[in-house]
N, C-alpha and C. Protein backbone atom coordinates (compact mmCIF):
# COMPACT_ATOMS: atom_id res chain seq x y z
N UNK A 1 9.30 -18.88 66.59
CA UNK A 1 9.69 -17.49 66.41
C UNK A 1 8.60 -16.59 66.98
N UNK A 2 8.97 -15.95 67.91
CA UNK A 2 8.46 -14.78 68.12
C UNK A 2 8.74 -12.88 68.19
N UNK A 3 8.05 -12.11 67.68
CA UNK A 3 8.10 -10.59 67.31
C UNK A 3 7.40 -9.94 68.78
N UNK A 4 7.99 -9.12 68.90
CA UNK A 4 7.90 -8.27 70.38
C UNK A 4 7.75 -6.89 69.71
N UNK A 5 6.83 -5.62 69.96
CA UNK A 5 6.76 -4.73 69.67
C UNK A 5 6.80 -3.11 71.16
N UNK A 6 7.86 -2.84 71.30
CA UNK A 6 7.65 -1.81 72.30
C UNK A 6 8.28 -0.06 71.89
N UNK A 7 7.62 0.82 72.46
CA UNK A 7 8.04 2.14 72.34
C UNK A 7 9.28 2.49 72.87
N UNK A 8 9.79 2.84 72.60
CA UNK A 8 11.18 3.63 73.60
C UNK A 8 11.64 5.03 73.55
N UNK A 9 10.99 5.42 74.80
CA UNK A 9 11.44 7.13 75.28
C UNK A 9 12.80 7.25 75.51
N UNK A 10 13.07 8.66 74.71
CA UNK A 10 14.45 9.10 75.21
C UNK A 10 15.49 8.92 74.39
N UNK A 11 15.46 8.63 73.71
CA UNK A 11 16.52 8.26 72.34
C UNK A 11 16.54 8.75 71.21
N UNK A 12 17.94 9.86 71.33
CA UNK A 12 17.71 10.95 70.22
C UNK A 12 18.91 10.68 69.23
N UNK A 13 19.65 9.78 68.91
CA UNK A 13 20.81 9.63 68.28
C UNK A 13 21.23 7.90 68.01
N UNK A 14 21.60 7.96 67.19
CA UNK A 14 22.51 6.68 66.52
C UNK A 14 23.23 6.04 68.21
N UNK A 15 23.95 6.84 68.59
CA UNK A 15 24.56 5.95 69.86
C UNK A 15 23.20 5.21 70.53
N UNK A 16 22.02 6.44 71.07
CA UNK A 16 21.02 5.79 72.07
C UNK A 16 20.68 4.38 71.48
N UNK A 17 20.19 4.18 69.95
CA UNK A 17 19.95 2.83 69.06
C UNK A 17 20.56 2.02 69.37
N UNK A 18 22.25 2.52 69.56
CA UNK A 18 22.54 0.89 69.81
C UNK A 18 23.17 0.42 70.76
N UNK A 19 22.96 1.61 71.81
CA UNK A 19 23.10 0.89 72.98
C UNK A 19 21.81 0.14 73.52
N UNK A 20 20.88 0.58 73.11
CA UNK A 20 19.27 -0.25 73.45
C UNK A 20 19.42 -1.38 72.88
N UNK A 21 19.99 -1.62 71.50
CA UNK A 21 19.65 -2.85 70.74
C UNK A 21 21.05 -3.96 71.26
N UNK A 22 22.10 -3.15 72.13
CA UNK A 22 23.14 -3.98 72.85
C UNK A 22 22.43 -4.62 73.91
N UNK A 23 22.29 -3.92 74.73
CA UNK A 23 21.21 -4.21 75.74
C UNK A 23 20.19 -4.92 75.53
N UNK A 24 19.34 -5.08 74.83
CA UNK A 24 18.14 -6.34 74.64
C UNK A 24 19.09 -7.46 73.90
N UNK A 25 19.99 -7.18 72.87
CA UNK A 25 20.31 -8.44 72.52
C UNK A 25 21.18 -9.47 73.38
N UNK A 26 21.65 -8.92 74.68
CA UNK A 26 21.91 -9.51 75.50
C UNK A 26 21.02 -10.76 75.99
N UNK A 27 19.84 -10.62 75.70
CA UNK A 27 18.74 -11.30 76.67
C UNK A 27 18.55 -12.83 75.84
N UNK A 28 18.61 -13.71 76.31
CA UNK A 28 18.19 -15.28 76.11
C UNK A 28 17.45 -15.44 74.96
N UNK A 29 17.81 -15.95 73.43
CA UNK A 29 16.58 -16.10 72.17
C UNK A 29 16.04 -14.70 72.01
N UNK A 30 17.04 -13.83 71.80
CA UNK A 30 16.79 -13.02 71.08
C UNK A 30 17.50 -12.74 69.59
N UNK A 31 16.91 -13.11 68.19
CA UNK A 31 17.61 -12.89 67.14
C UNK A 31 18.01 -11.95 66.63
N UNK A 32 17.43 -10.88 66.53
CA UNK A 32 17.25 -9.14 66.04
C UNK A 32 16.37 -8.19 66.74
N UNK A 33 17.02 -7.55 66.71
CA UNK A 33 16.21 -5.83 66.81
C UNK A 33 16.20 -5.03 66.20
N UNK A 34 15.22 -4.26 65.92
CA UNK A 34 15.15 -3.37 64.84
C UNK A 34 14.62 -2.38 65.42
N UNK A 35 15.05 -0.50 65.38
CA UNK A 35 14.58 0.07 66.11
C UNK A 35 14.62 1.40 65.31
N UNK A 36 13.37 2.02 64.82
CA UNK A 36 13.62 3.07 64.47
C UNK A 36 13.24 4.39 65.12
N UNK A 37 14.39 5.07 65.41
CA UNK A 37 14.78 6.34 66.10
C UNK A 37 13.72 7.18 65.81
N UNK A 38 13.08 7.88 64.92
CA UNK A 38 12.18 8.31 64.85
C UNK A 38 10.82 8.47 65.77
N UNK A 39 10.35 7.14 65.77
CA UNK A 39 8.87 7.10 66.20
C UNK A 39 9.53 5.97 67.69
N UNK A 40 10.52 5.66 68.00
CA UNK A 40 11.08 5.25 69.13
C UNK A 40 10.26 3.39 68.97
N UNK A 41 9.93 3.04 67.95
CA UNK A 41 9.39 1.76 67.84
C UNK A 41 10.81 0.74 68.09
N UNK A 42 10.67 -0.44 68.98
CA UNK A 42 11.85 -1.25 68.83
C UNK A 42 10.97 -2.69 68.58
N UNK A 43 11.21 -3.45 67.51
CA UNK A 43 10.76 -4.89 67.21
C UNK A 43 12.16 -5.79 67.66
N UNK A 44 11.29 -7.00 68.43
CA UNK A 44 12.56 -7.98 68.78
C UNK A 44 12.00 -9.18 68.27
N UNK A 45 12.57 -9.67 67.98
CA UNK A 45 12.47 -10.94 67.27
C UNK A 45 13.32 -11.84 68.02
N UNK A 46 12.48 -13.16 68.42
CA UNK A 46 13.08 -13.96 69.42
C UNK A 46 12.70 -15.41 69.31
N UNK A 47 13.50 -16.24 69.52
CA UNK A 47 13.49 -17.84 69.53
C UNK A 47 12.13 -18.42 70.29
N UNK A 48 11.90 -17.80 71.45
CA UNK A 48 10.24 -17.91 72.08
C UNK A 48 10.48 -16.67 72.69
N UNK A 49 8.59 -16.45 72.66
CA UNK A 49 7.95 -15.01 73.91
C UNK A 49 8.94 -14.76 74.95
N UNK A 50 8.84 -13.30 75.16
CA UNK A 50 9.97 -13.14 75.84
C UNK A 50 9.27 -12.48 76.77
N UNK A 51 9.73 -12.27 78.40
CA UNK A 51 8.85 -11.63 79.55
C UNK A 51 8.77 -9.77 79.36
N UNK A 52 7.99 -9.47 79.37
CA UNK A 52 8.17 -7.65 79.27
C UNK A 52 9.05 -7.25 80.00
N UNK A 53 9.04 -7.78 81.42
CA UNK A 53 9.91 -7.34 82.63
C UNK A 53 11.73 -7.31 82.16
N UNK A 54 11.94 -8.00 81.09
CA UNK A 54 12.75 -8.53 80.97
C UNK A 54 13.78 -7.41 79.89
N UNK A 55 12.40 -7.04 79.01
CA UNK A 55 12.90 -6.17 78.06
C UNK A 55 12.70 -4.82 78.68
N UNK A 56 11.90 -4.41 79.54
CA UNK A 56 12.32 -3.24 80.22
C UNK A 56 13.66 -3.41 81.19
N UNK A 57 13.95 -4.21 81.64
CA UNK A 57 14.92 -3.87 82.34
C UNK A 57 16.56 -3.88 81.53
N UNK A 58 16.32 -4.58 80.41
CA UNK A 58 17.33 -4.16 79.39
C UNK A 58 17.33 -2.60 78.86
N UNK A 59 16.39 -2.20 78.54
CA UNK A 59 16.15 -0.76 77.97
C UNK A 59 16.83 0.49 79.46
N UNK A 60 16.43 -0.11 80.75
CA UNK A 60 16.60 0.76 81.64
C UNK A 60 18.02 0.99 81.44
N UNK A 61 18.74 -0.25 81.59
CA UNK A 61 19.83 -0.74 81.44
C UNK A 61 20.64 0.07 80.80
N UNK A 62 20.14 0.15 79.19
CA UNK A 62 20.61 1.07 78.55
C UNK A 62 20.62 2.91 78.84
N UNK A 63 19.43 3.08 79.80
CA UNK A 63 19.49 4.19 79.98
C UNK A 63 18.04 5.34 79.45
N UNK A 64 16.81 4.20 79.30
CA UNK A 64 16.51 4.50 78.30
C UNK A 64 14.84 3.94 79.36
N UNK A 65 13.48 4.35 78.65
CA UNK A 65 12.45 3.79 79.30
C UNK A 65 12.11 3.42 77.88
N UNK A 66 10.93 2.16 79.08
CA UNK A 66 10.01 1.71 77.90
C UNK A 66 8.18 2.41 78.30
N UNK A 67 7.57 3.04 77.02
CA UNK A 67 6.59 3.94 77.41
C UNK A 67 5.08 2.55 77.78
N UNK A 68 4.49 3.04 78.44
CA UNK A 68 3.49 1.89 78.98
C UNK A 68 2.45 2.60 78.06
């Protein structure tokens, strides 16, 4: 098991949440996401380490950046 911790710009509403958390849970050994709108924190929780590249390009995906 591994926990992934990233920021996410741009997400001001219940829809932006879960289209981000559609979008990463798409990705290979990923179990959950948890993302609170507020402070734009998203935790992923995943079967093994997952590539960054991988979870930004899900987030883009959604429409959405991930803050460096």
């Amino acid at each position: 098991m591994a926990t992934s911790t990233y920021t996410v710009t741009g997400m001001t509403c219940g829809h932006c949440v879960s289209s981000v958390k559609t979008e990463i849970g798409k990705i290979d050994g990923v179990t959950s996401v948890d993302i609170d709108l507020a402070s734009g924190a998203v935790r992923v929780d995943s079967t093994a380490p997952l590539a960054d590249a991988d979870i930004v390009a899900a987030v883009d995906e959604a429409g959405y950046e991930v803050a460096v």
